[in-house]
Protein backbone atom coordinates (compact mmCIF):
# COMPACT_ATOMS: atom_id res chain seq x y z
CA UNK A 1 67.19 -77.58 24.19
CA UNK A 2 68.82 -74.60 24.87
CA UNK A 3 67.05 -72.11 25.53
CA UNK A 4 69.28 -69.13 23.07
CA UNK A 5 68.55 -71.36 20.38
CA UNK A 6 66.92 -69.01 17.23
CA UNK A 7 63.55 -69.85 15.71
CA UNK A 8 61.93 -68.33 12.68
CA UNK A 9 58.08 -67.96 14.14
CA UNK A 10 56.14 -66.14 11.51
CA UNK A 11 57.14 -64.60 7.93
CA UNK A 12 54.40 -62.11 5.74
CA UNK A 13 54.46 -61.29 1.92
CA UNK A 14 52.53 -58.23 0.52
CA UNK A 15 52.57 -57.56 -3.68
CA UNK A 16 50.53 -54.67 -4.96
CA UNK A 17 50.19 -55.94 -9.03
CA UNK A 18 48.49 -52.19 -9.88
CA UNK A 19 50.40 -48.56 -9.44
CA UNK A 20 49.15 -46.89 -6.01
CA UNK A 21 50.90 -43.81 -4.27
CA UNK A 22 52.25 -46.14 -1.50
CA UNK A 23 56.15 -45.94 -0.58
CA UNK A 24 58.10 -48.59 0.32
CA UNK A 25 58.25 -48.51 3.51
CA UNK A 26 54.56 -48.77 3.59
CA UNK A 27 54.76 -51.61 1.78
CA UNK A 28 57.37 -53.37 3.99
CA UNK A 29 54.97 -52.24 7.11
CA UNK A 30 52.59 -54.53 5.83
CA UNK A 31 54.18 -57.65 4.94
CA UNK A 32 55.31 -56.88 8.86
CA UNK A 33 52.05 -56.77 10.38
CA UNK A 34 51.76 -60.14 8.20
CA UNK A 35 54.35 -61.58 9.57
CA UNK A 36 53.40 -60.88 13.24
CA UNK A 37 49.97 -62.30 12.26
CA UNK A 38 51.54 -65.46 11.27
CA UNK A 39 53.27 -65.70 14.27
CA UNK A 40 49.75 -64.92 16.87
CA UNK A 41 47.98 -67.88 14.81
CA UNK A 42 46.56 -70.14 17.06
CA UNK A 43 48.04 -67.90 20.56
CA UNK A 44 46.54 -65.15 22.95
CA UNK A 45 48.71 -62.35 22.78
CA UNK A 46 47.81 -59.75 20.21
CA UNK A 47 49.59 -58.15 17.51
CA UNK A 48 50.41 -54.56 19.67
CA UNK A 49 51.69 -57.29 22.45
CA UNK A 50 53.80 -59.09 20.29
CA UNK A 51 55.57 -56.09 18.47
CA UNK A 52 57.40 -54.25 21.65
CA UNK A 53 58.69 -57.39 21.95
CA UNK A 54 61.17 -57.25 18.88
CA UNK A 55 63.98 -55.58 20.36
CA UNK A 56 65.76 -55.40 16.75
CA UNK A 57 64.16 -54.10 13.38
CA UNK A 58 66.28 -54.73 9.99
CA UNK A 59 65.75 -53.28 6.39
CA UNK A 60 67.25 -54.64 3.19
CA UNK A 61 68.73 -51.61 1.66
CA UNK A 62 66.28 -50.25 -1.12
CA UNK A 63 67.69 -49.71 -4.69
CA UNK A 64 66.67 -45.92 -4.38
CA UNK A 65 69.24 -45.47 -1.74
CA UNK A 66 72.14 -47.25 -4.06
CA UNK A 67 73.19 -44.37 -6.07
CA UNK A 68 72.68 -42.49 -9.31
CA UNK A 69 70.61 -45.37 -10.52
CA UNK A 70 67.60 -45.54 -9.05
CA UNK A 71 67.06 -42.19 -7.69
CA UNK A 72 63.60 -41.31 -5.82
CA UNK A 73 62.43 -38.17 -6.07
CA UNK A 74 59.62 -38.81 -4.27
CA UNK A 75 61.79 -38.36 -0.89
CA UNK A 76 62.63 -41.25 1.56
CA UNK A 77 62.82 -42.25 5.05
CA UNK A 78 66.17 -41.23 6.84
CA UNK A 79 64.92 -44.51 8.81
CA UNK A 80 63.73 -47.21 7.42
CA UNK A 81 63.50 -49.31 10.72
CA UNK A 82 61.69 -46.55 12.42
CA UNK A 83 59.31 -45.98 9.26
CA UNK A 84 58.29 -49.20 10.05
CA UNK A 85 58.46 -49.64 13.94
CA UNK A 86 55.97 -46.38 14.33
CA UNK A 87 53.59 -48.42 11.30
CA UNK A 88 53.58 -51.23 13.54
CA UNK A 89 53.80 -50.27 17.36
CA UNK A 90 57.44 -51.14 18.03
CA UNK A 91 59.56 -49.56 20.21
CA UNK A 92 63.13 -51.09 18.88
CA UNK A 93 66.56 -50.85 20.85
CA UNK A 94 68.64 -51.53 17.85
CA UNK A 95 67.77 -50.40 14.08
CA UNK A 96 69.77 -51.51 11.26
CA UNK A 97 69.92 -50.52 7.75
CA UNK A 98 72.01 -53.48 5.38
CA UNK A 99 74.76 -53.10 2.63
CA UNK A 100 73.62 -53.52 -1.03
CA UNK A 101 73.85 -56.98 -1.99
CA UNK A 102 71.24 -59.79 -2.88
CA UNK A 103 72.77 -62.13 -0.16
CA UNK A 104 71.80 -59.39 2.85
CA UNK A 105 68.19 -61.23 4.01
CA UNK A 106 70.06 -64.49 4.73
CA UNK A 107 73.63 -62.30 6.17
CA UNK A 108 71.20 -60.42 8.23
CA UNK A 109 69.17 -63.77 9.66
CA UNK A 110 73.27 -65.08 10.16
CA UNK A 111 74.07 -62.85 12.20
CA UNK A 112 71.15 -62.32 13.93
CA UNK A 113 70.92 -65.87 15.10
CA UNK A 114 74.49 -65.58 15.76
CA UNK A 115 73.37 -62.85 18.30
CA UNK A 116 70.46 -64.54 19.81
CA UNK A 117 71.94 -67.47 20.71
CA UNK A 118 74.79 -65.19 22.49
CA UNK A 119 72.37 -63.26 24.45
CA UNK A 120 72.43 -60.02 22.31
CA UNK A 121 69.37 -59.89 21.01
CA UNK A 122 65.60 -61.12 21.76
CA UNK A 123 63.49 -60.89 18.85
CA UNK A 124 64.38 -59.53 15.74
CA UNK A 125 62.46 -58.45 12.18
CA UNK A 126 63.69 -58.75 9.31
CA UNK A 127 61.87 -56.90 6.27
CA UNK A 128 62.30 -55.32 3.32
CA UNK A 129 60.47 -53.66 0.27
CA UNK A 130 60.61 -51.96 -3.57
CA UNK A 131 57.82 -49.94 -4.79
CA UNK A 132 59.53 -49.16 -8.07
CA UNK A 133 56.65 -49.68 -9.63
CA UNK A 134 54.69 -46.79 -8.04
CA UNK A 135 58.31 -44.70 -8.14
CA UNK A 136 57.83 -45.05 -12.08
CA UNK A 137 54.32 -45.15 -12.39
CA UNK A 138 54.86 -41.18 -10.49
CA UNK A 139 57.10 -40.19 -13.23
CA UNK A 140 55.19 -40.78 -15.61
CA UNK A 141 52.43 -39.31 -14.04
CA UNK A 142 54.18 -36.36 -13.47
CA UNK A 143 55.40 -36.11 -17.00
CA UNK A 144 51.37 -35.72 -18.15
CA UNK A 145 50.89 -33.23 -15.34
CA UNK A 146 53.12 -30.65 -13.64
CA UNK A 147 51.21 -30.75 -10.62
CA UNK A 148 51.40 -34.16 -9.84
CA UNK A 149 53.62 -34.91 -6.62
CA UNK A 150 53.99 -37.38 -3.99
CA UNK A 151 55.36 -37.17 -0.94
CA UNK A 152 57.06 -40.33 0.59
CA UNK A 153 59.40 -38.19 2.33
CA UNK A 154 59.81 -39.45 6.25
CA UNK A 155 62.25 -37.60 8.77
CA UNK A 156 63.26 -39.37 12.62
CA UNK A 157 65.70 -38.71 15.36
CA UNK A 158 66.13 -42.23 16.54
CA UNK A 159 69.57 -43.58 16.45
CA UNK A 160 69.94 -46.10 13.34
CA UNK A 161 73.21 -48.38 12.22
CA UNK A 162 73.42 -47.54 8.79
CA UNK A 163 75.91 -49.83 7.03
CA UNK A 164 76.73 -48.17 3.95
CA UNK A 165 76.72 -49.27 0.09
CA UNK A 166 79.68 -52.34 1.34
CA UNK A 167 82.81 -53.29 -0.45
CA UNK A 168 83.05 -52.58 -4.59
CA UNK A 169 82.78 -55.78 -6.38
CA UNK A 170 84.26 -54.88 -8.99
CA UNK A 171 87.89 -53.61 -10.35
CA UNK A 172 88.34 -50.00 -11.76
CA UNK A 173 89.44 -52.12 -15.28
CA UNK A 174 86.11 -53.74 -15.64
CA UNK A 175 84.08 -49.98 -14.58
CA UNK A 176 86.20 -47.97 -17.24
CA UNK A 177 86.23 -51.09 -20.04
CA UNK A 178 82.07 -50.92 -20.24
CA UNK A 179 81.28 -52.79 -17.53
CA UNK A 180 78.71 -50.94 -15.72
CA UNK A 181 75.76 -53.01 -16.50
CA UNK A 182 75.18 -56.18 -13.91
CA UNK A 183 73.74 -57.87 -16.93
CA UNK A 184 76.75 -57.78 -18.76
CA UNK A 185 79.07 -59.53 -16.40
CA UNK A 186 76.72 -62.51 -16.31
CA UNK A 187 76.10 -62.54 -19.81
CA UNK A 188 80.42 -63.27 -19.39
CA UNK A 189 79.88 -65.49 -17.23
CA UNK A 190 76.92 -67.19 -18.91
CA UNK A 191 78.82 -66.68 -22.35
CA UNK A 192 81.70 -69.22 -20.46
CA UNK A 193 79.37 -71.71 -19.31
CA UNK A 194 77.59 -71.66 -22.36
CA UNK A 195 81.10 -72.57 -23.76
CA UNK A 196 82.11 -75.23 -21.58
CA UNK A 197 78.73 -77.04 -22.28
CA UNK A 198 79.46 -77.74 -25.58
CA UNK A 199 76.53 -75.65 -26.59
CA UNK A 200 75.66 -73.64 -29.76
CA UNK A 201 74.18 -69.67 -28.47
CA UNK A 202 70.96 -70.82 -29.95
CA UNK A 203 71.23 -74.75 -28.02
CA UNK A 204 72.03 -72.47 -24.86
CA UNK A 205 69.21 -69.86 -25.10
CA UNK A 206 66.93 -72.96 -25.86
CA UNK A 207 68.28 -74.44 -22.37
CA UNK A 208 67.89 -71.48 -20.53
CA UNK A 209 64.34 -70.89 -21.34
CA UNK A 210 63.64 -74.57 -20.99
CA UNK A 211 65.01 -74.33 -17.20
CA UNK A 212 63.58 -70.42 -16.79
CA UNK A 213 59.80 -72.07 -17.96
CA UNK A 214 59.87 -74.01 -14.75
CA UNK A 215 60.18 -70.98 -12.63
CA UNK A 216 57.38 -69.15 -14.87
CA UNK A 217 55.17 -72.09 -14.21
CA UNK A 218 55.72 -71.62 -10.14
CA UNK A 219 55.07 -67.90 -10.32
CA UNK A 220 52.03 -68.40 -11.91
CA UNK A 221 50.27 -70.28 -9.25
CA UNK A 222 52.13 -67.76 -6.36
CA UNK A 223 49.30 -65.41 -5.17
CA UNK A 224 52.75 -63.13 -4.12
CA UNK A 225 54.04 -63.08 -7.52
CA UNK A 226 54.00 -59.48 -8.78
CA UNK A 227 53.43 -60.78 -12.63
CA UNK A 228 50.23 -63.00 -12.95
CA UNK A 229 50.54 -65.36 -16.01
CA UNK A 230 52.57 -68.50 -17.41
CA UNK A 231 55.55 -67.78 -20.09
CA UNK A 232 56.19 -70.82 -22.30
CA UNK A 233 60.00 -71.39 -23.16
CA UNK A 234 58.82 -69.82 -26.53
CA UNK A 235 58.03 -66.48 -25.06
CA UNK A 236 60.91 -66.25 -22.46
CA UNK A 237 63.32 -66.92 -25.51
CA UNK A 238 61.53 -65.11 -28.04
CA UNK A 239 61.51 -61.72 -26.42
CA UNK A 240 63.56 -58.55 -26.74
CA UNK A 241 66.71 -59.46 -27.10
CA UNK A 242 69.37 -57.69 -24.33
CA UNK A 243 72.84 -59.15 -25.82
CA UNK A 244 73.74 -62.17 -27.67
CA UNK A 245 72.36 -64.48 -25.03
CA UNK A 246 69.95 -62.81 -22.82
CA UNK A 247 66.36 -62.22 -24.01
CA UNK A 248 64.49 -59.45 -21.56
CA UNK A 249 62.28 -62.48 -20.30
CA UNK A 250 65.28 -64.40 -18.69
CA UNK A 251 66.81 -61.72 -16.02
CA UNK A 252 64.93 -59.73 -13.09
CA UNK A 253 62.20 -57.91 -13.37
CA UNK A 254 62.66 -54.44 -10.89
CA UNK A 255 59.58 -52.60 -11.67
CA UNK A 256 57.60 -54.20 -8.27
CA UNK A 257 55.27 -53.46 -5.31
CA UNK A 258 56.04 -56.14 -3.05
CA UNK A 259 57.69 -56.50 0.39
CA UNK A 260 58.71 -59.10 2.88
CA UNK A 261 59.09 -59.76 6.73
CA UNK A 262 60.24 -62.68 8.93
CA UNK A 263 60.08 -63.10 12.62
CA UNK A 264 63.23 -64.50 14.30
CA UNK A 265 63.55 -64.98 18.65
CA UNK A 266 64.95 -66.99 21.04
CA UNK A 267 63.89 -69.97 22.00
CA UNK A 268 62.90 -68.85 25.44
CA UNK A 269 61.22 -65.54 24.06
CA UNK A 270 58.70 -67.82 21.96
CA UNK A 271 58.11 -69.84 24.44
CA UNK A 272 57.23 -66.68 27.07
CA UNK A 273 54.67 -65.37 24.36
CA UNK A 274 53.29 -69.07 24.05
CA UNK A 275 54.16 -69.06 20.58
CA UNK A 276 52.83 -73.10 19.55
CA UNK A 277 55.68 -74.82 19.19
CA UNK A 278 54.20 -76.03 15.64
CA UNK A 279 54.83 -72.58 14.42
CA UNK A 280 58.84 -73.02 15.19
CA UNK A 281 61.37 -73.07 12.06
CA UNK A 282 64.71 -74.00 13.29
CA UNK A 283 68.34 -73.24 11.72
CA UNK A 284 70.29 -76.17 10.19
CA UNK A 285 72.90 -75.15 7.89
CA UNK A 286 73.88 -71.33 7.49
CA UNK A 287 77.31 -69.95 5.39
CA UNK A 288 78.17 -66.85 3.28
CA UNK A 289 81.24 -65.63 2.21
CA UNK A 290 82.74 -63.47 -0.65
CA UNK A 291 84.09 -64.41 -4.23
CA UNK A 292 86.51 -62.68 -5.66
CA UNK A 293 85.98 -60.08 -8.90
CA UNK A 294 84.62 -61.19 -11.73
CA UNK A 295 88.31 -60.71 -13.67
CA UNK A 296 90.04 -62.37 -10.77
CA UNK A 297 88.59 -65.51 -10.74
CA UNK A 298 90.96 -68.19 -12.86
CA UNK A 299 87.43 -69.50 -14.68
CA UNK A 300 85.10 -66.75 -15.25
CA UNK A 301 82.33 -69.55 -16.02
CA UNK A 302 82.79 -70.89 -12.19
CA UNK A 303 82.39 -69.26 -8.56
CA UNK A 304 84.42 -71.99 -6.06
CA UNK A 305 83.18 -69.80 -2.88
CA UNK A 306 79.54 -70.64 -3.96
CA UNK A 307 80.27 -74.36 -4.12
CA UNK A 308 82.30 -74.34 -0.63
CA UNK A 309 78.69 -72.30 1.02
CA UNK A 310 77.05 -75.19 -0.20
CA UNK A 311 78.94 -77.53 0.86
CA UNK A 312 79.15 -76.17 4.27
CA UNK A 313 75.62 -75.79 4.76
CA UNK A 314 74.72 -79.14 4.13
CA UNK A 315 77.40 -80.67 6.29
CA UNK A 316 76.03 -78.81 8.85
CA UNK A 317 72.45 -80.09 8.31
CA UNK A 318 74.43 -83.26 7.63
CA UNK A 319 71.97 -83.80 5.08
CA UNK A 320 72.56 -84.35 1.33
CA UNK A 321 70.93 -82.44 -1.74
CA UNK A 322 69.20 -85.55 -2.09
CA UNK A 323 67.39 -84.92 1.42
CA UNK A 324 65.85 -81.15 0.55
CA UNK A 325 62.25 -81.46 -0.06
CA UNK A 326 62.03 -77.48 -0.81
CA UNK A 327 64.69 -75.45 -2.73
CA UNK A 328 65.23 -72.00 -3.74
CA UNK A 329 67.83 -71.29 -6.11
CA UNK A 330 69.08 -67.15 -6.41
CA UNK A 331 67.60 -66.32 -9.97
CA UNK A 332 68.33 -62.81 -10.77
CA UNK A 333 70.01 -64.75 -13.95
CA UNK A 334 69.75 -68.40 -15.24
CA UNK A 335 73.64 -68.75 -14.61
CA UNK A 336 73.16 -68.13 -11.09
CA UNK A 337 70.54 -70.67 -11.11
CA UNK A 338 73.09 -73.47 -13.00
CA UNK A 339 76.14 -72.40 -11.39
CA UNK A 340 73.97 -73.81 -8.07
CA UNK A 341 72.13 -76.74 -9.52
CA UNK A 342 75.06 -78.75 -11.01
CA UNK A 343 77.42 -78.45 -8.33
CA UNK A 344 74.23 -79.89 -6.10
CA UNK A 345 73.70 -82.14 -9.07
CA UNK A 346 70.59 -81.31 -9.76
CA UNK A 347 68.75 -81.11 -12.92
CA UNK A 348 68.93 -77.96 -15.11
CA UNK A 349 66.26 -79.14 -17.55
CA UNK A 350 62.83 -77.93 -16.02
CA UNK A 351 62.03 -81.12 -14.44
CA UNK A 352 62.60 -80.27 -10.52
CA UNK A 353 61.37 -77.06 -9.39
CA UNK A 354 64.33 -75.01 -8.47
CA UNK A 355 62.23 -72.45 -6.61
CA UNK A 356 59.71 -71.65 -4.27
CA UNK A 357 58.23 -68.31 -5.32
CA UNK A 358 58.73 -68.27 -9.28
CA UNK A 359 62.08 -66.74 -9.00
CA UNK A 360 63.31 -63.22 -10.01
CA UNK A 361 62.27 -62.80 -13.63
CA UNK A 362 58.09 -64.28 -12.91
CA UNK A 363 57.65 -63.77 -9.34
CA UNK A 364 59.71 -60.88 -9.48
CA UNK A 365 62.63 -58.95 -8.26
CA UNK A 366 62.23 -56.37 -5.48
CA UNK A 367 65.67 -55.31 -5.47
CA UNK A 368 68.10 -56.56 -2.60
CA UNK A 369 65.14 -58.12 -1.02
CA UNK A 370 64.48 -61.11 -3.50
CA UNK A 371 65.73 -63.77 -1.17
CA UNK A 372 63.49 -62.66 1.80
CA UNK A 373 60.09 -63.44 0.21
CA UNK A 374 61.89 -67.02 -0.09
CA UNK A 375 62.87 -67.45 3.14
CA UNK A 376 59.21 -66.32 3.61
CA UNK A 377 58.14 -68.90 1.60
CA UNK A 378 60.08 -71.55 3.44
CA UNK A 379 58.66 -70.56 6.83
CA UNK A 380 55.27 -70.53 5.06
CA UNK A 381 55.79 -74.29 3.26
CA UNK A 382 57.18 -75.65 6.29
CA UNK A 383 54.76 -75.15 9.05
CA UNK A 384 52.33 -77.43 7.89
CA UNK A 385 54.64 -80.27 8.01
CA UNK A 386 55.35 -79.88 11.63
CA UNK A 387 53.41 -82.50 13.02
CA UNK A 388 54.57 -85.05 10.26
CA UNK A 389 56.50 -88.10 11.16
CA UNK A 390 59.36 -87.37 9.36
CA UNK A 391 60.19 -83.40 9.07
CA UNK A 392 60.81 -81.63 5.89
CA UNK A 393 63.81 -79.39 4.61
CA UNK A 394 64.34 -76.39 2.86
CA UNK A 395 67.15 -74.67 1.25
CA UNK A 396 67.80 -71.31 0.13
CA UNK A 397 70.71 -69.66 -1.59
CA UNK A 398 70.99 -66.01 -2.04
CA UNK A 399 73.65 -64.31 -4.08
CA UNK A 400 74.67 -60.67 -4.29
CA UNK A 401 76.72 -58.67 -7.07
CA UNK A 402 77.97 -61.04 -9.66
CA UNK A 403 77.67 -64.32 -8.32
CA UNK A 404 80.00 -62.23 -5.65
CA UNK A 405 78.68 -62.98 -2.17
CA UNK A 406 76.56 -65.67 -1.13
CA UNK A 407 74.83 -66.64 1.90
CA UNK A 408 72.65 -70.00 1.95
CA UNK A 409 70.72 -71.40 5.26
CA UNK A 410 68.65 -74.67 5.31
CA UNK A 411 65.79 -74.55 7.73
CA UNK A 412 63.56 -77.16 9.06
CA UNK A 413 60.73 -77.73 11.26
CA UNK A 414 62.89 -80.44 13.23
CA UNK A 415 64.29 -79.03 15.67
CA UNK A 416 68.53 -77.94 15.99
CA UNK A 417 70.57 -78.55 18.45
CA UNK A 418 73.82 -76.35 16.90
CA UNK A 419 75.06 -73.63 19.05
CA UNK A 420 74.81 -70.96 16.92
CA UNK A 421 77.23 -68.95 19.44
CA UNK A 422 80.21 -71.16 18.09
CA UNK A 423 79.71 -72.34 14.88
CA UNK A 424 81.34 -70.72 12.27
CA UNK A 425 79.53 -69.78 9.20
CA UNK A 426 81.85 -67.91 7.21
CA UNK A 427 83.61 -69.33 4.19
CA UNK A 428 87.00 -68.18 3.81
CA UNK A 429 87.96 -67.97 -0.09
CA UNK A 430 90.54 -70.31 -0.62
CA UNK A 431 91.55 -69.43 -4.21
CA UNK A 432 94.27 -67.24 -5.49
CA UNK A 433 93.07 -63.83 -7.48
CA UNK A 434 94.12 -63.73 -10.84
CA UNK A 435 96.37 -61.05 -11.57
CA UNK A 436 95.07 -58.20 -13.42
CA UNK A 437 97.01 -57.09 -16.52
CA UNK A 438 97.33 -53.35 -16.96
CA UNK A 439 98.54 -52.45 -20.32
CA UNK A 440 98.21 -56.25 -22.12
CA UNK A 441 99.13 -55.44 -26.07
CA UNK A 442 97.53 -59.16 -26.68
CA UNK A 443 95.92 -62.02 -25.32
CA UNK A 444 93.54 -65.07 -26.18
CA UNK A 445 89.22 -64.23 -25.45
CA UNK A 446 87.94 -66.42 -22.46
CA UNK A 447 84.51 -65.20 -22.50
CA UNK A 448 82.76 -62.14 -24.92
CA UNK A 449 79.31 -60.47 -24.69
CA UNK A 450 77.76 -58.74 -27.74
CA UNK A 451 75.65 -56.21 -26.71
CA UNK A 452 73.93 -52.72 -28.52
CA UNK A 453 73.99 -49.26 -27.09
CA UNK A 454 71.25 -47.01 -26.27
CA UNK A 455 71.25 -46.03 -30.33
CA UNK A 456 71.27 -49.71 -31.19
CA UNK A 457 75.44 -50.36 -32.47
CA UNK A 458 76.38 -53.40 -31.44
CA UNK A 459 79.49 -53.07 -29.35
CA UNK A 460 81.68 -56.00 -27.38
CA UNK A 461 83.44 -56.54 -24.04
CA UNK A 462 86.02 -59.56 -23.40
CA UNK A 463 87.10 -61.21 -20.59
CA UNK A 464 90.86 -62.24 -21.94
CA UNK A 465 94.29 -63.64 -20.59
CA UNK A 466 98.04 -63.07 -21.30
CA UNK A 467 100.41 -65.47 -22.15
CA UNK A 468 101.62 -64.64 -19.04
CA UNK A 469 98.76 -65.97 -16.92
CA UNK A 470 96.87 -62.43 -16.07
CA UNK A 471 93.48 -61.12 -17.30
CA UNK A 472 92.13 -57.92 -18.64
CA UNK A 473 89.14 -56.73 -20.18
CA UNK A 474 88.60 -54.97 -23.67
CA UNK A 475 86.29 -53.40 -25.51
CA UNK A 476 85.47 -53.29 -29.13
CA UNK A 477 83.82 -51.14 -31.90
CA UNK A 478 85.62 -52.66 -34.83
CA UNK A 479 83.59 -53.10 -37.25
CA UNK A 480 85.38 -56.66 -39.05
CA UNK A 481 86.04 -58.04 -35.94
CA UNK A 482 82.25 -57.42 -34.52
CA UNK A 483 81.17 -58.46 -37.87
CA UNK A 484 83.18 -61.73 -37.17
CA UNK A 485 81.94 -62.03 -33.49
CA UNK A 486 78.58 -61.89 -34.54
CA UNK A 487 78.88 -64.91 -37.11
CA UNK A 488 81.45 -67.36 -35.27
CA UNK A 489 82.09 -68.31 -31.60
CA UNK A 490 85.51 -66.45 -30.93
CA UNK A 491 85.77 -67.80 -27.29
CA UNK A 492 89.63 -68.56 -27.41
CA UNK A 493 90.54 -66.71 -30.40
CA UNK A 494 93.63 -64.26 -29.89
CA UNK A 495 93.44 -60.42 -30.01
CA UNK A 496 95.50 -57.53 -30.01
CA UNK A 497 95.21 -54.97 -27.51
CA UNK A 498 96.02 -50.85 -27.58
CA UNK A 499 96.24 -49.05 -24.35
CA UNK A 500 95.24 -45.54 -24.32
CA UNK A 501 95.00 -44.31 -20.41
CA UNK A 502 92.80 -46.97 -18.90
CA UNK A 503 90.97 -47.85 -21.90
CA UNK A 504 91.89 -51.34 -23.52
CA UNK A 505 90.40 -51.86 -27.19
CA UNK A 506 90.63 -54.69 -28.90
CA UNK A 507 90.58 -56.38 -32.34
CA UNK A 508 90.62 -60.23 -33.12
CA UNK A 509 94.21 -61.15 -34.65
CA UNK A 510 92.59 -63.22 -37.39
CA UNK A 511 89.55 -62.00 -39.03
């Protein structure tokens, strides 16, 4: 084989399930040292040996560093990859801070294999961490005491490739029409599959607890999993509602302690540490690539650059769905679960696990760093099949934004032969934008979400089109046709439209 050819050789998890005055980067120094641990299993070298080897450190980028939204102020580290090189004795060339975006682990292990297998790189770790639990936990500590403080403040000189927030992913219509909310825009585009299913809002929130129970069920039995405990269908779709579809129990959970780390190196570099070759996870099938808005997209219900990522990656593998043994499906939402699953044609009832750690909403979700606990996971699950007769497979998808950028890799004990110098792993979209209408004065609804404010009014947003082929979205406080909206399915039903700067309001033509 050749000897550039990248191998995952050890991946670590680390979940703190009670409040504890540890910062993130703590937390991601541990799952670290665990993966390095996984790695020395059954070798020589120690841990101190093995870690000024990696040449390359990576962090997901936390929510606290995102914006408004999350804001620490507990302080931070103006380094994340250093934060966690001096935890664990590294002495990195090359530290790297990611974009925002659920897709980053897997973009991150793309290009990084990309770079190994060119000569750029020797050993790289990946990790990442939230601790939004203890961030809270803080606040409300310091809310009982004025003197409470903690100080997660960390300051460094070396050099570090910080890569920004990344492209907007959405248009300034959607931001100044009410969508600000990530749950919103895939309650629209949940509200659209619901719609093309065929399904009643009460058949649909049946189904997505059904499916979501499955994951619950996983989580329950992962000692990673920051919420201990099975939900029943019953509870997930009996909570607090959010909107008209979405109870609290079917969407990420944030408030986590947990962290994850993998291990990726050249062939040759495992090989010079004596790294068994049992411990080796090899690269198969690896794509990303970008959708467009959520506006822009002809069916709001449908995202054609995560089909043609699929696609790619299992042509690469030249394997079928039929041939993955372990799957993790992106489930910040249970239509980024579906939107997956039936393009792979796989069943959305409950009755194949879709996941390996519980997903997003039971296992829970630590930010832009969901999808490296399952690549974790898949390192983990694999390794024992290693010595088996015939090897085993395992996908995972990752998704960031609003079912905007995606990035799936299939990995496998068996060893790869693709040069990973050549092959081309990004998916160009091939669809045309839909236009955006400006000033529409009417138009016909092709997906709505019903949703209260912060004092409880029940507002709505619509995804609509023109007669002249464009979209737009609207807002509405109207009390008939919200009174309307709330009784009937108005998913096609015409509106009328006024324009006042770049706000759109809406009413329903017929009420």
């Amino acid at each position: 084989m050749n000897e550039r050819t990248p191998v995952l050789i050890g991946a670590g998890q680390f979940v703190q399930r009670q409040a504890t005055a540890d910062s993130p980067m703590m937390l991601a120094s541990q799952a670290s040292t665990a993966a390095i641990n996984h790695a020395l299993s059954k070798t020589s070298i120690d841990a101190e040996e093995l870690a000024q080897q990696i040449d390359t450190i990576a962090v997901t980028r936390l929510f606290s560093d995102m914006g408004h939204m999350w804001p620490c102020e507990w302080g931070r580290s103006n380094n994340p990859p250093q934060s966690i090189a001096q935890a664990i004795g590294a002495k990195p060339k090359h530290r790297i801070y990611s974009p925002v975006g659920g897709n980053q682990p897997q973009s991150m292990l793309i290009e990084f294999a990309a770079d190994i297998a060119r000569g750029k790189r020797d050993m790289v770790l990946i990790a990442g961490a939230e601790a939004l639990k203890n961030q809270r936990h803080a606040a409300r500590q310091q809310k009982q005491s004025a003197d409470f403080s903690l100080n997660w403040a960390e300051k460094f000189s070396e050099s570090l490739d910080d890569r920004g927030l990344g492209d907007s992913l959405a248009t300034e219509q959607e931001i100044a029409n009410g969508l600000t909310n990530v749950a919103l825009y895939y309650a629209l585009i949940e509200q659209a599959r619901r719609q093309q299913s065929g399904r009643s809002v009460a058949a649909h929130q049946s189904a997505m607890a059904q499916l979501m129970a499955s994951f619950s069920a996983v989580a329950a039995n992962n000692p990673y999993a920051q919420f201990p405990g099975l939900q029943t269908a019953q509870d997930i779709q009996g909570a607090t509602p959010l909107n008209h579809l979405y109870s609290k129990r079917m969407i990420a959970q944030d408030s986590v302690n947990q962290s994850a780390a993998v291990l990726l190196c050249s062939l040759a570099k495992a090989r010079e540490l004596g790294i068994p070759e049992s411990h080796y996870v090899y690269l198969h099938g690896m794509a990303e690539g970008t959708e467009h808005p959520l506006t822009q997209r002809v069916d709001p219900a449908r995202s054609p650059v995560a089909n043609l990522v699929t696609d790619r990656v299992l042509k690469m593998a030249e394997i079928t769905a039929a041939d993955i043994d372990l799957l993790d499906i992106y489930s910040c939402f249970p239509c980024a679960v579906t939107a997956i699953a039936e393009h792979m044609a796989l069943p959305i009832d409950g009755s194949r696990a879709l996941t390996l750690t519980g997903g997003l909403p039971y296992f829970g979700g630590p930010g832009n760093n969901y999808s490296l606990h399952a690549m974790a996971e898949a390192v983990a699950q694999l390794r024992p099949s290693a010595d088996e007769v015939k090897a085993r497979y395992a996908m995972v998808t990752a998704n960031g934004g609003m079912l905007s950028k995606h990035a799936s890799v299939i990995y496998s004990t068996r060893a790869s032969d693709i040069d990973w110098a050549k092959a081309d792993t990004r998916v160009q979209n091939t669809t045309a934008a839909m236009p955006i209408c400006e000033a529409p004065s009417a138009g016909v609804i092709v997906s709505y979400v019903l949703h209260p404010d912060a004092t409880g009014q029940v507002g709505a947003i619509i995804i609509a089109r023109t007669a002249e082929q464009e979209h737009f979205v609207a807002s509405s406080v109207d009390r008939s046709t919200l009174e309307v909206m709330t009784k009937h399915d108005t998913q096609g039903q015409s509106v009328t439209v006024t324009v006042t700067g770049n706000q759109l309001t809406f009413v329903l033509t017929r009420l």
